[in-house]
C-alpha atoms as a PDB file:
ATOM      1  CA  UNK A   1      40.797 -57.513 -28.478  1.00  0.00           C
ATOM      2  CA  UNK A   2      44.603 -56.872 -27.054  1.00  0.00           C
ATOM      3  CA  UNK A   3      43.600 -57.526 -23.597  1.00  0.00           C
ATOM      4  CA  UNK A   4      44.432 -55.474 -20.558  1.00  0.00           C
ATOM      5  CA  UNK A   5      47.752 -53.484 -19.024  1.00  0.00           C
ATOM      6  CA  UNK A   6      48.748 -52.306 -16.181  1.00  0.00           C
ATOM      7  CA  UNK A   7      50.801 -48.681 -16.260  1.00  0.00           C
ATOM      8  CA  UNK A   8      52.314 -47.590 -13.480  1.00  0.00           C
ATOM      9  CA  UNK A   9      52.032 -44.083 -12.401  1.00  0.00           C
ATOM     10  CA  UNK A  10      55.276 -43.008 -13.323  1.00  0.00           C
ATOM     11  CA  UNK A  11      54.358 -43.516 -17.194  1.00  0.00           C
ATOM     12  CA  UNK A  12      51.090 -41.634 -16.530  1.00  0.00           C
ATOM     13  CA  UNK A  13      52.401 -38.325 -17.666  1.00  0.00           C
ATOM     14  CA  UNK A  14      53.711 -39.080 -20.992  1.00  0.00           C
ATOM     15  CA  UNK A  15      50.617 -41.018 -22.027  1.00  0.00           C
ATOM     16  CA  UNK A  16      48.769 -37.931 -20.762  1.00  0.00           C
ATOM     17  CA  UNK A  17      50.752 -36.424 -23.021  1.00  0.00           C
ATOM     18  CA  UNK A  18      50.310 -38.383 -26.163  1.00  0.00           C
ATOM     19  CA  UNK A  19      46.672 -38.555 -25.771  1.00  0.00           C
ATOM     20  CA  UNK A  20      46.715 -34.647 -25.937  1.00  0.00           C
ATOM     21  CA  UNK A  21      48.563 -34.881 -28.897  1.00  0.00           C
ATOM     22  CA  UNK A  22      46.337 -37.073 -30.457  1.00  0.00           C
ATOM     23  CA  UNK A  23      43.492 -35.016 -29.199  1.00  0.00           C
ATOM     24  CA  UNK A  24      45.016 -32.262 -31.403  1.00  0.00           C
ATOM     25  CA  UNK A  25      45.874 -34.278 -34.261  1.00  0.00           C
ATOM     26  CA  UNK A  26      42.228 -35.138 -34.320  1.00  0.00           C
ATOM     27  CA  UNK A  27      40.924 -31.514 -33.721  1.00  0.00           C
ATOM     28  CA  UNK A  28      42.867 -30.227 -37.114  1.00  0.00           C
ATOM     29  CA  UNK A  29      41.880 -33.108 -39.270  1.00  0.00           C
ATOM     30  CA  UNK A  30      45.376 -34.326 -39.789  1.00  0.00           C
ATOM     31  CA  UNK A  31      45.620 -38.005 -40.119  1.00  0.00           C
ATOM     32  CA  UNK A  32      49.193 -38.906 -40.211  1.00  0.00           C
ATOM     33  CA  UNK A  33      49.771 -37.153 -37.736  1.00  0.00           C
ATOM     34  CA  UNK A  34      47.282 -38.630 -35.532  1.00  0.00           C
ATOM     35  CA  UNK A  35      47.661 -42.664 -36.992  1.00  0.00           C
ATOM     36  CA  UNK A  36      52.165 -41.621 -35.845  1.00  0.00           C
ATOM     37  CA  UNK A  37      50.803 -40.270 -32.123  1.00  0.00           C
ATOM     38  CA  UNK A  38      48.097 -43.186 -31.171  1.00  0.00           C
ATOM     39  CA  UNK A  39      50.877 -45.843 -32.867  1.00  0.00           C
ATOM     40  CA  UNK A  40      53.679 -44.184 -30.538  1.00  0.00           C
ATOM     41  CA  UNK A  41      50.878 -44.307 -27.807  1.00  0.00           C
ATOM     42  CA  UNK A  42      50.064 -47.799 -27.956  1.00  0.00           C
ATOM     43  CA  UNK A  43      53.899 -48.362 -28.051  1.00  0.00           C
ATOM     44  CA  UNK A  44      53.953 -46.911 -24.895  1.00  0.00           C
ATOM     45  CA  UNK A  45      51.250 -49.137 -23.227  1.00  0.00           C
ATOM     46  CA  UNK A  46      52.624 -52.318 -24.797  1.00  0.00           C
ATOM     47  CA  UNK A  47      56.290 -51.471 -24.027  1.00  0.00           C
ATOM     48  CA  UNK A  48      55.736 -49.620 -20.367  1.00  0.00           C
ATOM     49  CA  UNK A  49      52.736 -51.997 -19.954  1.00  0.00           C
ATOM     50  CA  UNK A  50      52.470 -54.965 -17.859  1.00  0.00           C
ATOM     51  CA  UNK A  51      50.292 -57.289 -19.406  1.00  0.00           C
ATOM     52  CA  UNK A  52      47.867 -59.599 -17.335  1.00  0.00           C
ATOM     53  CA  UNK A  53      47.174 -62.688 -18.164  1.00  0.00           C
ATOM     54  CA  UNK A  54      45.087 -65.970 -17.369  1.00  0.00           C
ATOM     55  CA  UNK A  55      46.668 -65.829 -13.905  1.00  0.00           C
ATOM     56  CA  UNK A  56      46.173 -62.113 -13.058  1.00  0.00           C
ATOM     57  CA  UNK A  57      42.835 -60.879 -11.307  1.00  0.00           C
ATOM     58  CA  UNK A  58      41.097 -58.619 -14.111  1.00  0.00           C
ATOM     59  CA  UNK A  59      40.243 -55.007 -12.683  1.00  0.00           C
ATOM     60  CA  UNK A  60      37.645 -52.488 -14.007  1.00  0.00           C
ATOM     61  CA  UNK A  61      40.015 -49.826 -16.663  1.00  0.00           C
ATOM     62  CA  UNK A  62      40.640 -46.584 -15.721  1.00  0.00           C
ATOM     63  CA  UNK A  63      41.161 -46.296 -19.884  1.00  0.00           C
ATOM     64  CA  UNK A  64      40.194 -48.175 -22.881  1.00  0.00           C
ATOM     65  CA  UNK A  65      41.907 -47.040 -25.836  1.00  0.00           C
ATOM     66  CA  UNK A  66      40.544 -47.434 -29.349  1.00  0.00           C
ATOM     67  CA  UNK A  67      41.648 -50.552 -31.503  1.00  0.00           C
ATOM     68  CA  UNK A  68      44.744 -49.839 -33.242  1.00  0.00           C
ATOM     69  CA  UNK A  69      43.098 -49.232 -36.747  1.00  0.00           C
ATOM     70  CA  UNK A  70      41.009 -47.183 -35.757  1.00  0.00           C
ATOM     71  CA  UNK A  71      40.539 -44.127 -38.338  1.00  0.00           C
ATOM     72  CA  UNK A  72      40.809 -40.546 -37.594  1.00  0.00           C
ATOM     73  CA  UNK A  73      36.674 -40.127 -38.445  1.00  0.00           C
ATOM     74  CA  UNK A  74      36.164 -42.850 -35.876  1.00  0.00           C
ATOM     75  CA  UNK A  75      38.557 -41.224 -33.403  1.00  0.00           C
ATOM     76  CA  UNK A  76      37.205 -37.450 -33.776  1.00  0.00           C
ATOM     77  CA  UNK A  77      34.611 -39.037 -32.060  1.00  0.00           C
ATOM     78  CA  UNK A  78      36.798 -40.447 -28.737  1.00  0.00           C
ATOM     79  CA  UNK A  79      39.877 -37.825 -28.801  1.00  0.00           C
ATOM     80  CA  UNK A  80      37.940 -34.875 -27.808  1.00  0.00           C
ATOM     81  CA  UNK A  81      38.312 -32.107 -24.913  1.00  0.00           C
ATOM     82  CA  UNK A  82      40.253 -33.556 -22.749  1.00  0.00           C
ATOM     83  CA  UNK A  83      40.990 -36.393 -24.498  1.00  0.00           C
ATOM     84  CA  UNK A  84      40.854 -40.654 -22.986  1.00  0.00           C
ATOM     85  CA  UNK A  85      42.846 -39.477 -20.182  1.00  0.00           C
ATOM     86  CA  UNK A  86      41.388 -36.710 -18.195  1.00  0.00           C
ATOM     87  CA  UNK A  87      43.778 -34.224 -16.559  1.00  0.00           C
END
């Protein structure tokens, strides 16, 4: 478990984004393609990402992402459609 972030709304577009990517990486079977997009996602979250901690009020998640070793056969299975993030 990584534990919980808050993204603002500004970031919301290009994680949007990368979800859709990975949504498509997913939907042609290619794997390196899809481990590069959810690693550059994650990035995103951890980098954009305010993380709460022991002193911060935990709040239901608009989003749970996947563990970060998560395999594409695994993933087929969340990055569909639309993908986590709903547009």
């Amino acid at each position: 478990m990584e534990g919980q972030y808050e993204l603002g709304d500004g970031d919301v577009a290009e994680l949007n984004e990368l979800d859709n990517a990975a949504v498509a990486a997913c939907e042609s079977g290619d794997e390196q393609k899809f481990k590069d997009t959810y690693a550059q996602l994650l990035d995103l979250v951890r980098s954009k990402g305010r993380a709460l901690g022991d002193d911060d009020e935990l709040e239901g998640s608009d989003v749970i992402l996947p563990p970060a070793d998560i395999t594409l056969e695994e993933a087929s299975a969340e990055f569909t459609g639309e993908g986590l993030i709903p547009d």
